[in-house]
Protein backbone atom coordinates (compact mmCIF):
# COMPACT_ATOMS: atom_id res chain seq x y z
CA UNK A 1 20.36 52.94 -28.38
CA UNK A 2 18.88 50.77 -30.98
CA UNK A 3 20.82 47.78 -33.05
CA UNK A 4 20.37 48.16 -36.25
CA UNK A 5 20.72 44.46 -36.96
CA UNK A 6 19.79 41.57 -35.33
CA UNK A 7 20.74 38.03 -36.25
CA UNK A 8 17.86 35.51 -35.76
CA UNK A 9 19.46 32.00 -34.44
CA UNK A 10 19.69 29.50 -37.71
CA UNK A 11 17.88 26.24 -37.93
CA UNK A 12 20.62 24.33 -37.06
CA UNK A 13 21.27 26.24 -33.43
CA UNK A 14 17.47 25.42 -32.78
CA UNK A 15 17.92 21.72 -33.72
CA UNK A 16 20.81 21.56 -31.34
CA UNK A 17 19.33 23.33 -28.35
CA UNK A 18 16.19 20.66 -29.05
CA UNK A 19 18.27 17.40 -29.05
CA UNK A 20 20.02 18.77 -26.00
CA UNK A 21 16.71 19.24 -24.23
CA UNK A 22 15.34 15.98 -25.37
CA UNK A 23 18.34 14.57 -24.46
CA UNK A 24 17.97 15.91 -20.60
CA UNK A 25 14.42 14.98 -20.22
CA UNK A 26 15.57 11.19 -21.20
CA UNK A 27 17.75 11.17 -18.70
CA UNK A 28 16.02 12.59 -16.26
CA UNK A 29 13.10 9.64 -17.20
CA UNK A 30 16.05 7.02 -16.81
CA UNK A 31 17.31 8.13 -13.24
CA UNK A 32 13.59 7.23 -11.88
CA UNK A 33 13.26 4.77 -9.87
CA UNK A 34 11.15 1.47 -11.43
CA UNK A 35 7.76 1.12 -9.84
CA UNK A 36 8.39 -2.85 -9.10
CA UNK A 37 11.73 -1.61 -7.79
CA UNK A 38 9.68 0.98 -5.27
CA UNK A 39 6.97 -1.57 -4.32
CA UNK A 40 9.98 -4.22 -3.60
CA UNK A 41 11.46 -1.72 -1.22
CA UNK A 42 8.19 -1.01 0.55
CA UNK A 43 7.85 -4.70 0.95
CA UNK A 44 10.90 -5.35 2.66
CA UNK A 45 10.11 -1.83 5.03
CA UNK A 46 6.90 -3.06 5.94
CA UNK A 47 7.73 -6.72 6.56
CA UNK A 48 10.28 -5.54 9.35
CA UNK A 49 8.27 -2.68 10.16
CA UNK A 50 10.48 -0.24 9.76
CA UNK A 51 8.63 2.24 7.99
CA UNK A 52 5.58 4.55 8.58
CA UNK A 53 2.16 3.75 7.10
CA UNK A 54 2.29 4.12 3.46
CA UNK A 55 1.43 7.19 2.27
CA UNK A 56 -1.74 7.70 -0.46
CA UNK A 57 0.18 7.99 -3.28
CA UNK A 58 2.65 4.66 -2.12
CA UNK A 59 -0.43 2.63 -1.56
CA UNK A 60 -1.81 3.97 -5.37
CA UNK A 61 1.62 2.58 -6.67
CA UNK A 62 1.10 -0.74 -4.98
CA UNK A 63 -2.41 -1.33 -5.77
CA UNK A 64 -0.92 -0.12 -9.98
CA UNK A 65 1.43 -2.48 -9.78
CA UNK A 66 -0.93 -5.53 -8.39
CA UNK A 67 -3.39 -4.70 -11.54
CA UNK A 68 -0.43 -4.50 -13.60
CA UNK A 69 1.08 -7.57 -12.27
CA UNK A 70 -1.04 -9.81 -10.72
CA UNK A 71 1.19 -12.56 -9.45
CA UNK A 72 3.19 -10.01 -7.72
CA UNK A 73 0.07 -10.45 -5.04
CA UNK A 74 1.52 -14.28 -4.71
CA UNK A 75 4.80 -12.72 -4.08
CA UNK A 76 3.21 -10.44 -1.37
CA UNK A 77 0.99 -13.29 0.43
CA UNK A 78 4.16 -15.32 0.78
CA UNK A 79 2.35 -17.79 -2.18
CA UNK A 80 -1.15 -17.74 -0.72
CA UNK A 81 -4.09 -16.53 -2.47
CA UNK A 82 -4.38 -13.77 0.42
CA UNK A 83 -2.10 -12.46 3.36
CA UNK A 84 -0.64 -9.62 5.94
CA UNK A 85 2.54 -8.79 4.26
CA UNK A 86 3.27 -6.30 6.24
CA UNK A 87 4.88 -7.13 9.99
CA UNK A 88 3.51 -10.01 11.65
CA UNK A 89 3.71 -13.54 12.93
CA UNK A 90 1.15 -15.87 11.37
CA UNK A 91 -1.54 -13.58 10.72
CA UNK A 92 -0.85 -11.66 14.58
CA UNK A 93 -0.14 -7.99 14.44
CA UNK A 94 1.26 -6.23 17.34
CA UNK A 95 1.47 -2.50 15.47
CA UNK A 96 -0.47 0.20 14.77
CA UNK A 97 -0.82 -0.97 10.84
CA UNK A 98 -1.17 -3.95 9.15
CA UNK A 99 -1.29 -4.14 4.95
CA UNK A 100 -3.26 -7.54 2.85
CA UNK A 101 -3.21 -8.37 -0.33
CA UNK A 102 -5.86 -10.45 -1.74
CA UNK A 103 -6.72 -12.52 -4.72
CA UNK A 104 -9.71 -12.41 -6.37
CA UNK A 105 -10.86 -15.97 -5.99
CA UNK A 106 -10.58 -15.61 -2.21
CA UNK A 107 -13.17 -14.44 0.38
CA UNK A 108 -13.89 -11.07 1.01
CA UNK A 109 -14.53 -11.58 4.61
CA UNK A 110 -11.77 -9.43 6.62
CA UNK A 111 -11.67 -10.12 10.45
CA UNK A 112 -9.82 -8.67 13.00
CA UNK A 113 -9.38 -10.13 16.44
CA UNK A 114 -7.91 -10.23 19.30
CA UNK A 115 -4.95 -12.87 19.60
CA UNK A 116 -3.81 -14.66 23.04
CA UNK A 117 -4.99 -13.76 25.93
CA UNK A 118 -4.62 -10.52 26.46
CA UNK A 119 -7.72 -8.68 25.84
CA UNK A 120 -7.31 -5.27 27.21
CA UNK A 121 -9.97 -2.06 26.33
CA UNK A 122 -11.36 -1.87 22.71
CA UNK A 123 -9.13 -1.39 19.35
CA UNK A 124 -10.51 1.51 16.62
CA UNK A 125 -10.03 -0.47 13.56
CA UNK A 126 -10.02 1.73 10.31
CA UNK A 127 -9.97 -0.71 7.10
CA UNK A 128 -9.49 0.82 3.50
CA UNK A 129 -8.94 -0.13 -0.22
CA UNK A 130 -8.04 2.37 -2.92
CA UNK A 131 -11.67 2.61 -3.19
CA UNK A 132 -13.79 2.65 0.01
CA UNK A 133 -13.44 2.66 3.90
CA UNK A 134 -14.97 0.96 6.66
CA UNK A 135 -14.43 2.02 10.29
CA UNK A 136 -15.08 0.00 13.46
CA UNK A 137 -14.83 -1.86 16.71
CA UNK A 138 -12.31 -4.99 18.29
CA UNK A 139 -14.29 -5.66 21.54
CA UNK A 140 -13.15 -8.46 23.76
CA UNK A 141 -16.41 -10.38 22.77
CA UNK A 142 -16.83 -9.47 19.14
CA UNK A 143 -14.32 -9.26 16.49
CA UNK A 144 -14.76 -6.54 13.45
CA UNK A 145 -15.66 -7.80 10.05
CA UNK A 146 -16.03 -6.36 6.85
CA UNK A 147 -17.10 -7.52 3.40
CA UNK A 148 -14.80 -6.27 1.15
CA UNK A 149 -16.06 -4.91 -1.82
CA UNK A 150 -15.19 -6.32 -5.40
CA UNK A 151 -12.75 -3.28 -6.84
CA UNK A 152 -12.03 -5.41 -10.24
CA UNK A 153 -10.52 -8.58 -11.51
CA UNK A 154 -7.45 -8.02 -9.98
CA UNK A 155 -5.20 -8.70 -6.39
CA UNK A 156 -6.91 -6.01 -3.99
CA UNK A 157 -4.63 -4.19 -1.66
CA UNK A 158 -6.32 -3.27 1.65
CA UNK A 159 -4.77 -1.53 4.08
CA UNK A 160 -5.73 -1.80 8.45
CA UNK A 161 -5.06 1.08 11.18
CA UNK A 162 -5.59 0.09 14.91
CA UNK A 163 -5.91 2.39 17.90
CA UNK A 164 -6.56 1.92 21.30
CA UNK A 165 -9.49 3.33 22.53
CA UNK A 166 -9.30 5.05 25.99
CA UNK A 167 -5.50 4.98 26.29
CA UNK A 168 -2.36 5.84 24.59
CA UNK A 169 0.11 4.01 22.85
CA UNK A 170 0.01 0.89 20.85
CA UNK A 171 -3.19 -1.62 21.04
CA UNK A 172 -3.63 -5.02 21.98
CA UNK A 173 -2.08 -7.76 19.34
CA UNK A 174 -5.04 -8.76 17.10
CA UNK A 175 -4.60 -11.31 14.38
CA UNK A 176 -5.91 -10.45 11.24
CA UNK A 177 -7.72 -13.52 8.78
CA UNK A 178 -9.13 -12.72 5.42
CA UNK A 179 -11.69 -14.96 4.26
CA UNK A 180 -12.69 -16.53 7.78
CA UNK A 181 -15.45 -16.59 9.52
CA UNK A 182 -15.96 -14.51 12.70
């Protein structure tokens, strides 16, 4: 059975359906979540570590918004030029993760060590930026360093996994100092 005729829709119906789907797509746009909005949240997860490590795409977002908004790194380092803003006590981290922002007029000199007294076994320390890695050893007798490289004239994010080596479960409290000396 064939229909003889066939009524094509009329400009007007076509304008409609358009507006309506532009219409949707803005409001779909508006319901996001602001970036500064997402990197305040992450903030307030990491300083009471309550939250995983971030995730590639969350530490992307933080290290857009620092070269978007470069006092936000001020925010971050608690109004220093560089600090762990993730949880810690004075520069001492007692997790598995630790996050730094840094300013560009401070020292690229990262070094992890261990804090007190307690130096038991060896800590796996795995440092990254958004654009390189650097993977290495916390002995009892010799910190790890890295020289950070120079990403761009903007606040660098750089993130820091530690793992014991030789056992299970959380490592030894290091403190963490960006732009020391070893």
């Amino acid at each position: 059975m064939t229909i003889s005729y066939r009524k094509k829709p009329s400009i007007g119906f076509i304008y409609l359906v358009l507006v309506g789907a532009v219409t949707a797509l803005f409001l779909v746009w508006g319901m996001r979540r602001p970036a500064l909005e997402e990197v305040w949240r992450m903030d307030i997860e990491l300083g009471l570590g309550e939250r995983p490590p971030l995730t590639a795409d969350e530490m992307a977002l933080l290290q857009s918004s620092l070269t978007a908004h470069p006092d936000l790194a001020l925010f971050l380092g608690e109004d220093q030029h560089a600090g762990v803003f993730s949880a810690n006590e004075d520069g001492k981290v007692e997790g598995s993760y630790a996050y730094i922002v840094r300013n560009v007029d401070t020292s690229g000199l990262l070094v992890v060590d261990y804090a007190g007294v307690s130096r038991k076994g060896s800590v796996r320390v795995t440092a990254r930026t958004v654009g390189s890695r650097h993977t290495g050893v916390c002995r009892r007798d010799e910190p790890y360093t890295w020289r950070l490289p120079q990403e761009g004239p903007f606040p660098q994010l750089v993130e820091i996994r530690l793992a014991p080596i030789g056992k299970k479960g959380r490592p030894s409290p290091v403190r963490i100092d960006l732009g020391g000396t070893p």
